[in-house]
N, C-alpha and C. Protein backbone atom coordinates (compact mmCIF):
# COMPACT_ATOMS: atom_id res chain seq x y z
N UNK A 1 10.62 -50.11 -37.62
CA UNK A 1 9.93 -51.22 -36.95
C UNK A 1 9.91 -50.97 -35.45
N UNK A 2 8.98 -51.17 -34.80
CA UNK A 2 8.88 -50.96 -32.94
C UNK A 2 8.96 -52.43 -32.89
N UNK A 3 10.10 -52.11 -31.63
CA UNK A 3 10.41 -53.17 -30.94
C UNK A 3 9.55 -53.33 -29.63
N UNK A 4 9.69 -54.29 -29.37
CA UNK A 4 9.13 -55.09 -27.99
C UNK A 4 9.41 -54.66 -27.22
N UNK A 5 10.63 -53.45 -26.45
CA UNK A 5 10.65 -52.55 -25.52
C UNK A 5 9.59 -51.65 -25.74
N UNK A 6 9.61 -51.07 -26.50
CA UNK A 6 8.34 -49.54 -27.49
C UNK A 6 6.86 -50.21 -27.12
N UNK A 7 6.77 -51.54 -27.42
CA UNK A 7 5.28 -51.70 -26.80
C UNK A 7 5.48 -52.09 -25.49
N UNK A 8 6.09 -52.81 -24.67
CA UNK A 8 5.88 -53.14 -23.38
C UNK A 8 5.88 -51.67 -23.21
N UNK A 9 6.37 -50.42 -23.30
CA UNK A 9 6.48 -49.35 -22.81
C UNK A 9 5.15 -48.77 -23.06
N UNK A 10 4.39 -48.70 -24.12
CA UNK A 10 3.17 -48.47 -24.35
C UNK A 10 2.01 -49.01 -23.46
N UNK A 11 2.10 -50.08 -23.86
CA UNK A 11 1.35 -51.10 -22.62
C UNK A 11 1.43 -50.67 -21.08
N UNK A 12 2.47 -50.36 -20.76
CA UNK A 12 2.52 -49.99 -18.93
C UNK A 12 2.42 -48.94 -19.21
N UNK A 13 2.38 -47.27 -19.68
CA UNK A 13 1.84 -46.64 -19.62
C UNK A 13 0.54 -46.16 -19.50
N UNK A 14 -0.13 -47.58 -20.57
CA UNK A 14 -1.43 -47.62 -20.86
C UNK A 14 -2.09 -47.50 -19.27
N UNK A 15 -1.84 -48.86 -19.07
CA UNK A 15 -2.15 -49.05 -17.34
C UNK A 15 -2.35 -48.53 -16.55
N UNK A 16 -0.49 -47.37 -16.35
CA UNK A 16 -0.46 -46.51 -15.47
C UNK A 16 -1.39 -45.55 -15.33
N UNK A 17 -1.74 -44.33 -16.69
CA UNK A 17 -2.49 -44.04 -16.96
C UNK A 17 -3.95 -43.96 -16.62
N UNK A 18 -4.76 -45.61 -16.67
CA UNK A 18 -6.10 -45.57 -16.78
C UNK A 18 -6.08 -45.79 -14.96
N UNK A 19 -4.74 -46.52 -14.48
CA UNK A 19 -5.30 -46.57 -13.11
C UNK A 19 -4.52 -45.15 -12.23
N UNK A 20 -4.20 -44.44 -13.18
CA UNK A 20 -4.32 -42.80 -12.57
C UNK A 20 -5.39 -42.07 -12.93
N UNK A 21 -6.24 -42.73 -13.46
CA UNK A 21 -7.72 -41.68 -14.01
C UNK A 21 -7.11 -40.51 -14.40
N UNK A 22 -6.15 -41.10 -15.78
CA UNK A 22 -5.56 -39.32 -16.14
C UNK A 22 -6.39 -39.74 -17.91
N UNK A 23 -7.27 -38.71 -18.10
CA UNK A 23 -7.68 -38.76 -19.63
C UNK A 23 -6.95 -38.51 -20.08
N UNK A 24 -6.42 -37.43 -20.25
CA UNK A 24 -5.28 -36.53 -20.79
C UNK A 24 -3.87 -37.73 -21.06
N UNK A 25 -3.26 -38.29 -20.03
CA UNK A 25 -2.13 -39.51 -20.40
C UNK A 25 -2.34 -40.41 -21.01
N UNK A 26 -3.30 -40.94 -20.73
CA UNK A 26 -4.06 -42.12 -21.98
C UNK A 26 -4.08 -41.22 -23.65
N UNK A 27 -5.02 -40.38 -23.73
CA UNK A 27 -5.15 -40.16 -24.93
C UNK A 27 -3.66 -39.55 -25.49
N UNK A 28 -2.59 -39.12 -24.75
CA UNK A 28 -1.01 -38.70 -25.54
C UNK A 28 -0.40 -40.08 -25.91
N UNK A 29 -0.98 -41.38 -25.52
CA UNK A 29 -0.38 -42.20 -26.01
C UNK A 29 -1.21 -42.89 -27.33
N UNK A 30 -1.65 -42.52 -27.99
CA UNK A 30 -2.36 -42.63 -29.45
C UNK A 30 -1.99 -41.93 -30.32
N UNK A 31 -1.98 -42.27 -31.22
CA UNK A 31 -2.13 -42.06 -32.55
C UNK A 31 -2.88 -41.07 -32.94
N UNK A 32 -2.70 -39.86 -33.90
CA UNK A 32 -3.64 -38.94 -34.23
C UNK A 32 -4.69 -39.80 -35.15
N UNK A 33 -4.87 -40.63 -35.28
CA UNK A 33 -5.98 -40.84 -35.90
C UNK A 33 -6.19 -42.70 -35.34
N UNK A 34 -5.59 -42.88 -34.36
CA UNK A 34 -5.89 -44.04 -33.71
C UNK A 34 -7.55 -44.41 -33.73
N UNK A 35 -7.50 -45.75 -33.97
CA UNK A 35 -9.19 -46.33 -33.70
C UNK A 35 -9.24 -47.10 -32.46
N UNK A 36 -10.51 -46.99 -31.55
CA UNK A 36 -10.55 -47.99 -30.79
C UNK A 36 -12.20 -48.62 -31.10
N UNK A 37 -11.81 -49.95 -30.41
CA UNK A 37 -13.35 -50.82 -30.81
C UNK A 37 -13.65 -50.81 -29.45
N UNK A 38 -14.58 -50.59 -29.10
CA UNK A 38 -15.62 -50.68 -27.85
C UNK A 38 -16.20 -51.92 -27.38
N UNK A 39 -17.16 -51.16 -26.47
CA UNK A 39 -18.75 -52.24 -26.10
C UNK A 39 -19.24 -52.66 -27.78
N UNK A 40 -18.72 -54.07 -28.27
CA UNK A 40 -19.94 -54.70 -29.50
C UNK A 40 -21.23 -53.97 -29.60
N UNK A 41 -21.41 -53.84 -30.86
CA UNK A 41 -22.48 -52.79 -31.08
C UNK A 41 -22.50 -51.10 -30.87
N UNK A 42 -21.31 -50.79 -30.14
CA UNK A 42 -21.23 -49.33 -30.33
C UNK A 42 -20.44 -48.80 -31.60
N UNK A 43 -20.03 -47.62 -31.99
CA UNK A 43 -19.22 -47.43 -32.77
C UNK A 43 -17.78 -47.15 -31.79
N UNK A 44 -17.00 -47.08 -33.17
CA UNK A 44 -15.48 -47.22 -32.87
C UNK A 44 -15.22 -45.77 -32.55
N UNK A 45 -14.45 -45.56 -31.75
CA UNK A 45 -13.69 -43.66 -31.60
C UNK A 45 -12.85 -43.96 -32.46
N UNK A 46 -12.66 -42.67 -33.42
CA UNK A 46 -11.81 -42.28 -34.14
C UNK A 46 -11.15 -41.22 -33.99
N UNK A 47 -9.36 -41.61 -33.77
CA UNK A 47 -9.03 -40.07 -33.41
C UNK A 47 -8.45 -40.33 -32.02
N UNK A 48 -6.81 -39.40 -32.02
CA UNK A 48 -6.73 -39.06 -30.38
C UNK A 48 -7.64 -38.29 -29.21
N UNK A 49 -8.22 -37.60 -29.70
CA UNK A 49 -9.17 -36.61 -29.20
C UNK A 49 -10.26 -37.21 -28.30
N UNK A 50 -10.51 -37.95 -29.38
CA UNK A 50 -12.00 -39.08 -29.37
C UNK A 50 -12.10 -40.14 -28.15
N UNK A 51 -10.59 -40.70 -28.58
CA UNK A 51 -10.38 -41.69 -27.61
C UNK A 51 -10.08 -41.00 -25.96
N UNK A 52 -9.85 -39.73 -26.19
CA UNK A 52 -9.82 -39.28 -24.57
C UNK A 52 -10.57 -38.96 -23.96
N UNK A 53 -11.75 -38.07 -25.17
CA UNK A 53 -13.08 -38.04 -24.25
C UNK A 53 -14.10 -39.27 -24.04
N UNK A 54 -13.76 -40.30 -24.33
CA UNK A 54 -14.13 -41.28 -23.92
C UNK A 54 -13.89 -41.94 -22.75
N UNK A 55 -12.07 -41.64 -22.49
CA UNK A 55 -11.93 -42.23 -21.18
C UNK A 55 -12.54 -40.57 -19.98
N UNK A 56 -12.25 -39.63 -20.62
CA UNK A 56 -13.06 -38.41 -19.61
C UNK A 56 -14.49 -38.86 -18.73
N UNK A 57 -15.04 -39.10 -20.26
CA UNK A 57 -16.46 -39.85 -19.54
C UNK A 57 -16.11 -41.09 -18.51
N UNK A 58 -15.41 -42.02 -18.42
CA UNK A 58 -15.54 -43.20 -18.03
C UNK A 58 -15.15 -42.60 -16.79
N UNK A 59 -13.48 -41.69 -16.69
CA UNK A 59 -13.09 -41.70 -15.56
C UNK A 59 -13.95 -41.04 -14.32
N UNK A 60 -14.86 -39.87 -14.96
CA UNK A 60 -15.59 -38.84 -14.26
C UNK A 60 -16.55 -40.07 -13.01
N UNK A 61 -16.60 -41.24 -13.65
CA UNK A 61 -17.26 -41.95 -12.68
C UNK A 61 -16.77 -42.78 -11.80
N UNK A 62 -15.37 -42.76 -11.95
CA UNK A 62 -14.60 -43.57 -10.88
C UNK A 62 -13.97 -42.68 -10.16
N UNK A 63 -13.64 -43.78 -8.79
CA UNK A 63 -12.74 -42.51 -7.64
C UNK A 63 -11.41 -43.68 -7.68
N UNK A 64 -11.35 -44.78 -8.32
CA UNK A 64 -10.09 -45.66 -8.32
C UNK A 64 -10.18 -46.28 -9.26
N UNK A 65 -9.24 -47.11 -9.81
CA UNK A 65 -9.02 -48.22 -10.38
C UNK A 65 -7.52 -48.94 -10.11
N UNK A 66 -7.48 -49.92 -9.50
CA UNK A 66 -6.74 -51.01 -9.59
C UNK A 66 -6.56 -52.32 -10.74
N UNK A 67 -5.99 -52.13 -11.74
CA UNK A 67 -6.13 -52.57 -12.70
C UNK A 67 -4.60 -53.40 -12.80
N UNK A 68 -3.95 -54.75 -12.99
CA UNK A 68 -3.01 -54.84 -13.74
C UNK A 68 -2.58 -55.94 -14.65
N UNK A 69 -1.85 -55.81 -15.83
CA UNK A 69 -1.14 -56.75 -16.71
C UNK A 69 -1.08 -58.17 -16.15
N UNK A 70 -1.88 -58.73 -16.72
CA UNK A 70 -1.79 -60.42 -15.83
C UNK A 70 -0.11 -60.93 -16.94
N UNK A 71 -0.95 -60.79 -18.07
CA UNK A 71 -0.35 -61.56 -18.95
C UNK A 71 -0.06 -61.01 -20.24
N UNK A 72 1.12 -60.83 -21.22
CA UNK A 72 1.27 -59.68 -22.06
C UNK A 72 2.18 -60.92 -23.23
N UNK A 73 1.41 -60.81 -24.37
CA UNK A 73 1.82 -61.16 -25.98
C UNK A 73 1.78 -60.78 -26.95
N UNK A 74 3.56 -61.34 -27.29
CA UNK A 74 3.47 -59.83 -28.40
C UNK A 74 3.86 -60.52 -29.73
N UNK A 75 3.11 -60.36 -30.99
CA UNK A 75 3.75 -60.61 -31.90
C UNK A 75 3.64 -59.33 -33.17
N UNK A 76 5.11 -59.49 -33.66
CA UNK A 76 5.19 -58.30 -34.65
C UNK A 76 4.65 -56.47 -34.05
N UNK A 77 3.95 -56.11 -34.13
CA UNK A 77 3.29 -54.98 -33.85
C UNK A 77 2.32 -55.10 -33.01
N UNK A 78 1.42 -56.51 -33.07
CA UNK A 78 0.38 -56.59 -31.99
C UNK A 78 0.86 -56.56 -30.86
N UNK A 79 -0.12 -56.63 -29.75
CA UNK A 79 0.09 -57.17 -28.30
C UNK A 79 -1.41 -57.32 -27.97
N UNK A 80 -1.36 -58.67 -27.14
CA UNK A 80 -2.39 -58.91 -26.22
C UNK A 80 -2.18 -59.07 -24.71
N UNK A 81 -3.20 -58.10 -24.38
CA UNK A 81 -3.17 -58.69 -22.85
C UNK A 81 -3.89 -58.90 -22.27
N UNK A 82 -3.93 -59.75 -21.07
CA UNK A 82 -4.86 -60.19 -19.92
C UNK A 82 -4.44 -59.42 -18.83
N UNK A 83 -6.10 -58.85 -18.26
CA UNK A 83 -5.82 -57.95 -17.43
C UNK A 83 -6.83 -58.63 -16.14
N UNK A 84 -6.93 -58.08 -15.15
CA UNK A 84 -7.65 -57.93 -14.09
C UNK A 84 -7.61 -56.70 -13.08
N UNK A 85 -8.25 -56.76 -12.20
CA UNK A 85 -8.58 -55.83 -11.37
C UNK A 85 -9.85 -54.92 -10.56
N UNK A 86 -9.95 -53.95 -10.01
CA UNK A 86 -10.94 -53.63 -9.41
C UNK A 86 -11.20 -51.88 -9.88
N UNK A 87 -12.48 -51.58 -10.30
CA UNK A 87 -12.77 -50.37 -10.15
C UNK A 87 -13.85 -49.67 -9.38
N UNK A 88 -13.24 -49.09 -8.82
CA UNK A 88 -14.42 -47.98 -7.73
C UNK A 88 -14.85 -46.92 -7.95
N UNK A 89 -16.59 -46.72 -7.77
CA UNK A 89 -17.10 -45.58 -8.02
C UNK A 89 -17.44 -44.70 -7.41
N UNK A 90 -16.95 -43.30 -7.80
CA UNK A 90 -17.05 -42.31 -7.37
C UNK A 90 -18.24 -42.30 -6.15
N UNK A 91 -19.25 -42.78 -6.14
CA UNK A 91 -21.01 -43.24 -5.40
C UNK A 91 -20.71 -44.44 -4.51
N UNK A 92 -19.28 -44.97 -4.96
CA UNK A 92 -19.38 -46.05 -3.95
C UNK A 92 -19.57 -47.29 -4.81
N UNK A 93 -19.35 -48.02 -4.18
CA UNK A 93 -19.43 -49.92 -4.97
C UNK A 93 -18.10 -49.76 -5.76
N UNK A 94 -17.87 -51.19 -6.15
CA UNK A 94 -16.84 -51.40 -6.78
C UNK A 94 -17.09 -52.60 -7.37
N UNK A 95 -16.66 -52.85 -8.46
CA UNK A 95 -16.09 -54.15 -9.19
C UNK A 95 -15.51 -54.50 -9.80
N UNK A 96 -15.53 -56.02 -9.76
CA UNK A 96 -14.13 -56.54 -10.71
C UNK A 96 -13.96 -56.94 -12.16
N UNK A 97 -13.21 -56.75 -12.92
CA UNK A 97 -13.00 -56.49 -13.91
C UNK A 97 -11.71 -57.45 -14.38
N UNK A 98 -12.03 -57.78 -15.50
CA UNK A 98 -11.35 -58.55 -16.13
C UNK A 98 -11.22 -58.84 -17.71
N UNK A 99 -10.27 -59.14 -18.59
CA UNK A 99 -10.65 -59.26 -19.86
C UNK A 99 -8.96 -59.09 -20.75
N UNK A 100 -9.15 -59.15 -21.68
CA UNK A 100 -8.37 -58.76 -22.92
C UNK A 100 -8.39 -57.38 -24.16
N UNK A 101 -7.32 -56.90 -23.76
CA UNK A 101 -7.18 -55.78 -24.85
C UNK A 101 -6.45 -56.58 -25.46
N UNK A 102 -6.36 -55.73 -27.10
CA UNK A 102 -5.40 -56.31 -28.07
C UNK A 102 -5.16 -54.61 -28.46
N UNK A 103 -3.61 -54.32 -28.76
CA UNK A 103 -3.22 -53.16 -29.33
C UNK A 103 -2.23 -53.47 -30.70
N UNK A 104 -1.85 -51.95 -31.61
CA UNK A 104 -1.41 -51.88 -32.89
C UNK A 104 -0.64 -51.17 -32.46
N UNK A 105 0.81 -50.97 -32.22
CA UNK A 105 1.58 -50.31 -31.92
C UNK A 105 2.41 -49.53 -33.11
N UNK A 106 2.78 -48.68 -33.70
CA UNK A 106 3.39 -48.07 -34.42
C UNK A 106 4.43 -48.08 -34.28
N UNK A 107 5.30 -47.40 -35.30
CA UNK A 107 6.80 -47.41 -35.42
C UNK A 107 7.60 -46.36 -34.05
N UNK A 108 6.60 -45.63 -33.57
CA UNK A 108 7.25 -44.88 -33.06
C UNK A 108 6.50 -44.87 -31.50
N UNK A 109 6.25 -46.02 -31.41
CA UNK A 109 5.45 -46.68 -29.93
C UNK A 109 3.95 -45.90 -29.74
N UNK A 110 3.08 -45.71 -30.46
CA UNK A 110 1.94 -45.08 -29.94
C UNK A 110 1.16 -46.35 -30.51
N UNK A 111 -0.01 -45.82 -29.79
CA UNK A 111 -1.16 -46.83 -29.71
C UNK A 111 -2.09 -46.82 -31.11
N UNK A 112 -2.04 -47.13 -32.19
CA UNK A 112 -2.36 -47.14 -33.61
C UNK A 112 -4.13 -47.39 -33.39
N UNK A 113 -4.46 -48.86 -32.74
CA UNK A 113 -5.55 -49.38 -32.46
C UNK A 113 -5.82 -49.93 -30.59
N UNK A 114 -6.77 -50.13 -30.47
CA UNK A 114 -7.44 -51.00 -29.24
C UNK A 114 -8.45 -51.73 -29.34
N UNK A 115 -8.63 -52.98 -28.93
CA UNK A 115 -9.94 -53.01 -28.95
C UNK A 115 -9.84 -53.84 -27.83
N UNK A 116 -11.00 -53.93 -27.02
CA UNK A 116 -11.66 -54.67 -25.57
C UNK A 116 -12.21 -56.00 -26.15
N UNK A 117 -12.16 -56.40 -25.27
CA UNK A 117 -12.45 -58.03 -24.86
C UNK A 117 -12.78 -58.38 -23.48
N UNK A 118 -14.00 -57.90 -22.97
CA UNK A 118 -14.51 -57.73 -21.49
C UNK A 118 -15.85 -57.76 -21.88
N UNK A 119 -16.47 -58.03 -20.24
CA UNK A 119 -18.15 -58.15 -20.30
C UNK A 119 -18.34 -56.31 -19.43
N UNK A 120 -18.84 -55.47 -20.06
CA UNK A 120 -19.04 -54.07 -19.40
C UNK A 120 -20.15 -54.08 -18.44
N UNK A 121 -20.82 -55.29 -18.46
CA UNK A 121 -21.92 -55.14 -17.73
C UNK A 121 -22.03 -54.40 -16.51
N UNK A 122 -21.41 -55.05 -15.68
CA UNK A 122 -21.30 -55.21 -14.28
C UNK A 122 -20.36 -53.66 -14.04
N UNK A 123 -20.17 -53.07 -14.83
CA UNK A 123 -19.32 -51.90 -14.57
C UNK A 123 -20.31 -50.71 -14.86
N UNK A 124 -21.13 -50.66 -15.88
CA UNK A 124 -22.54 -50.22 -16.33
C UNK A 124 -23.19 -50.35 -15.66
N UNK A 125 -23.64 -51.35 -14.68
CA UNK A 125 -24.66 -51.09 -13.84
C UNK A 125 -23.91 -50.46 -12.52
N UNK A 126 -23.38 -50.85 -12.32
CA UNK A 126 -22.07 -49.66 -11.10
C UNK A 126 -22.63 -48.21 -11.38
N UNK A 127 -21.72 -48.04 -12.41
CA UNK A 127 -21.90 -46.41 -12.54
C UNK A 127 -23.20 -45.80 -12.95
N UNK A 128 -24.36 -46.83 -13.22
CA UNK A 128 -25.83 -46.43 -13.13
C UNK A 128 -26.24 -46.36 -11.85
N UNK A 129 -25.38 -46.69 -10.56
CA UNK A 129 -26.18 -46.38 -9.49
C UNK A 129 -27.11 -47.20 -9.10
């Protein structure tokens, strides 16, 4: 069973991670066959692999992110959190960001599932320039 240290530890890695624009650290904290749910209407990444070249793509367009843990709940294996923060693009502009992940933590603290709970809009049209 993972305890509630194993995910808070997951969780702030997570963080650390996306607001180090490291693909590579994000995706070692998954699951070899971890799923994440996206933008509604896209498909899900399947796979550690998957899920990193996903953040590859995302990060290639930022030159920052300030991102952190507002608010963190945990029951059994889940966790939810409320996040906020700011991301900046590589071109310049920045915006703010806000929303809910929910994660599946495993027995042995990796990231099983993800899924978002944010409006991408305003971050999409950013990195469209």
């Amino acid at each position: 069973m993972v305890t509630q240290e194993q995910i808070r530890q997951a969780v702030t890695a997570y963080f650390a991670g996306n607001n180090a624009l490291d693909a590579d650290a994000i995706g070692a904290l998954f699951t070899l066959d971890a799923r994440m749910e996206r933008v509604p209407g896209t498909s899900p990444a399947t796979g550690r692999a998957a899920i990193r070249h996903v953040y590859a793509q995302l990060f290639a367009g930022l030159a920052e992110a300030r991102v952190t843990a507002v608010h963190t709940l945990i029951a059994g294996n889940g966790v939810a959190v409320y996040y906020r923060g700011e991301l900046t693009a590589r071109r310049g502009g920045a915006v703010a960001v806000e929303g809910i992940d929910t994660f599946e933590i495993d027995a042995e603290g990796q990231i099983a599932a993800i899924c978002f709970y944010w409006d991408p809009t305003p971050l999409a049209a950013l990195l469209r320039g």
